[in-house]
Protein backbone atom coordinates (compact mmCIF):
# COMPACT_ATOMS: atom_id res chain seq x y z
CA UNK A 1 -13.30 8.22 10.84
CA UNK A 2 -10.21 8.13 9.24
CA UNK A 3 -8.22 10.14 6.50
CA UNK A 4 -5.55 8.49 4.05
CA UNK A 5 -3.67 10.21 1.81
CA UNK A 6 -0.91 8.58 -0.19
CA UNK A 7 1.95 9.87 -1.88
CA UNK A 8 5.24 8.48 -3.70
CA UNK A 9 4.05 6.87 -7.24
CA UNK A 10 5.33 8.44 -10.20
CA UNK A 11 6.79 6.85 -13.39
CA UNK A 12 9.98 4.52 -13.35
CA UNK A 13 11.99 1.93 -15.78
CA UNK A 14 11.79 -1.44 -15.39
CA UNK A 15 14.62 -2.55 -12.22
CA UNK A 16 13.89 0.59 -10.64
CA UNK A 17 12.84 1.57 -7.11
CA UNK A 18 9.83 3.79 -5.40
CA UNK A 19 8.32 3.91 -2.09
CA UNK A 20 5.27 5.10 -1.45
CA UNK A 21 3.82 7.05 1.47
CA UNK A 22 0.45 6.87 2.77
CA UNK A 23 -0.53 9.52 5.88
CA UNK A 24 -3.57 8.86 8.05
CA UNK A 25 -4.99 10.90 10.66
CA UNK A 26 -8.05 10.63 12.57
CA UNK A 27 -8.85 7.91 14.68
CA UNK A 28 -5.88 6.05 14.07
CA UNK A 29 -5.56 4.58 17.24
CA UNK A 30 -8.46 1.88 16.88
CA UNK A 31 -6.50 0.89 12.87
CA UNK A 32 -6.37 -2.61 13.68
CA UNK A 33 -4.67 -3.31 10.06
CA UNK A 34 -3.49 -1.45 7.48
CA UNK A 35 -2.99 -2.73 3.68
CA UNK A 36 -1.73 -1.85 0.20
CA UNK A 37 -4.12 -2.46 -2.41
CA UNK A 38 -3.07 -1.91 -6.49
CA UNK A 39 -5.68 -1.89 -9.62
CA UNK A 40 -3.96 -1.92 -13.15
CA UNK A 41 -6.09 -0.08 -15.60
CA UNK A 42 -9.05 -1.95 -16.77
CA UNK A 43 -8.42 -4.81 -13.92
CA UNK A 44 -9.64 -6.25 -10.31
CA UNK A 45 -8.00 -4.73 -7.24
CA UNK A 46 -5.76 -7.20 -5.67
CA UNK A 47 -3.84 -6.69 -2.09
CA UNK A 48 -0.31 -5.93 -2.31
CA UNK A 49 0.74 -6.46 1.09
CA UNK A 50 -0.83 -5.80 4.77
CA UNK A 51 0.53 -4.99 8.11
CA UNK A 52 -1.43 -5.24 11.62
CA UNK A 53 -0.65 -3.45 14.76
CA UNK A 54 1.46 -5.67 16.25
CA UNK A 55 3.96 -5.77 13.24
CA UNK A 56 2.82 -8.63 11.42
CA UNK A 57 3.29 -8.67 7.52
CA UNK A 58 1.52 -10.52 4.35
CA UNK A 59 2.48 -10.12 1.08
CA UNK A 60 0.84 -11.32 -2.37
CA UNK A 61 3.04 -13.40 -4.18
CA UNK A 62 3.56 -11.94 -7.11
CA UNK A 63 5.59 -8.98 -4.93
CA UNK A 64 6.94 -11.11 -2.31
CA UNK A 65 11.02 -10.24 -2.00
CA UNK A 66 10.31 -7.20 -4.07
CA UNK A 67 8.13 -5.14 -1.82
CA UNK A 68 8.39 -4.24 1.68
CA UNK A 69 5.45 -2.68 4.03
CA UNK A 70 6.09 -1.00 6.81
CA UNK A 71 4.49 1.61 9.59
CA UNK A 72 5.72 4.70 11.56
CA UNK A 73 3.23 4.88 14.02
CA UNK A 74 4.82 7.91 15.63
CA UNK A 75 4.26 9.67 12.32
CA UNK A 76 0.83 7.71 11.27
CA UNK A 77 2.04 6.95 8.41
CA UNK A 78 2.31 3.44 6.17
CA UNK A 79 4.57 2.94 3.60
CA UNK A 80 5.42 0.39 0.78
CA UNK A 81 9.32 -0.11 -0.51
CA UNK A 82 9.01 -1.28 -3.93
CA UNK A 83 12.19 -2.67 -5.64
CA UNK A 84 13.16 -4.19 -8.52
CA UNK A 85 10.18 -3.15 -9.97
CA UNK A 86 8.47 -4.50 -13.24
CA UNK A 87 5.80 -3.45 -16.02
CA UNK A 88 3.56 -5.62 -14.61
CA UNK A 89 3.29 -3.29 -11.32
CA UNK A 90 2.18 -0.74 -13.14
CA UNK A 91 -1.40 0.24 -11.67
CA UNK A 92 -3.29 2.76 -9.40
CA UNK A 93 -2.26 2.07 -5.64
CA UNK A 94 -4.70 3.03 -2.78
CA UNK A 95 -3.66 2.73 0.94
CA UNK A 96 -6.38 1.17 3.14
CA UNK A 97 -7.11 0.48 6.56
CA UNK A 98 -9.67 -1.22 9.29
CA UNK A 99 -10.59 -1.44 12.69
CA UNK A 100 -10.95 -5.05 12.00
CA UNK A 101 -9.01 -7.94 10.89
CA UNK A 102 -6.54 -7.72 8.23
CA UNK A 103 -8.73 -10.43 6.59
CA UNK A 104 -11.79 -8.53 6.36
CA UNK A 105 -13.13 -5.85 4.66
CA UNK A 106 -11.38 -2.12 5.18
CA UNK A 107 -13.71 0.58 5.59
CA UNK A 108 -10.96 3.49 4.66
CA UNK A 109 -9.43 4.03 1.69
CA UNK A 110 -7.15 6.79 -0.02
CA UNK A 111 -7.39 8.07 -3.12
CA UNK A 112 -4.51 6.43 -4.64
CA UNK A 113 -1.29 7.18 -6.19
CA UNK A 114 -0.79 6.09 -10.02
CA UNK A 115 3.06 3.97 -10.76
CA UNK A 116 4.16 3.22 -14.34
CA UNK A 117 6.95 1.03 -14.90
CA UNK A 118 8.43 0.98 -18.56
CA UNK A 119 10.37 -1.72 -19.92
């Protein structure tokens, strides 16, 4: 099993900055991948961005040279730089993770942190 807890969102103007925090524990050791997912209110879940073990980082377009993942694994911890942001990022974000491929489905999920970005 494995805990996530995210932290970071909050409410920021449009051009602004956050980066948000997501702390596992558990059995982190077999996290094969782990992802940033965001759902706007009354919207599909899309994937932000995703990170495996070995480093290796995907981004959706829509945040590409805007956002940047990254992992402490000394601290367990995932987090996602978010710059020059825009009211159209403005959604719930959950941290997720899997034993399995970035490409398939993640079994762990946090219970997400809300960002609002005003024009």
């Amino acid at each position: 099993q494995v805990q996530l807890v995210e932290s970071g969102g909050g409410s920021v103007q449009s051009g602004g900055s956050l980066r948000l925090s997501c702390a596992a524990s558990g059995y982190t050791y077999y996290m094969a991948c782990m992802a940033w997912f965001r759902q706007p209110l009354g919207m599909e879940r899309e994937r932000v961005a995703n990170i495996d073990r070995v480093g290796s980082t995907s981004y959706a377009d829509s945040v590409k040279g805007r956002f940047a993942i990254s992992q402490d694994n000394a601290k367990n911890t995932l987090y996602l730089q978010m710059n020059s942001l825009e009211p159209e990022d403005t959604a719930m974000y959950y941290c997720a993770a899997t034993f399995g491929s970035c490409w398939g489905d993640f079994g762990y999920w946090g219970q997400g942190t809300q960002v609002t970005v005003s024009s």
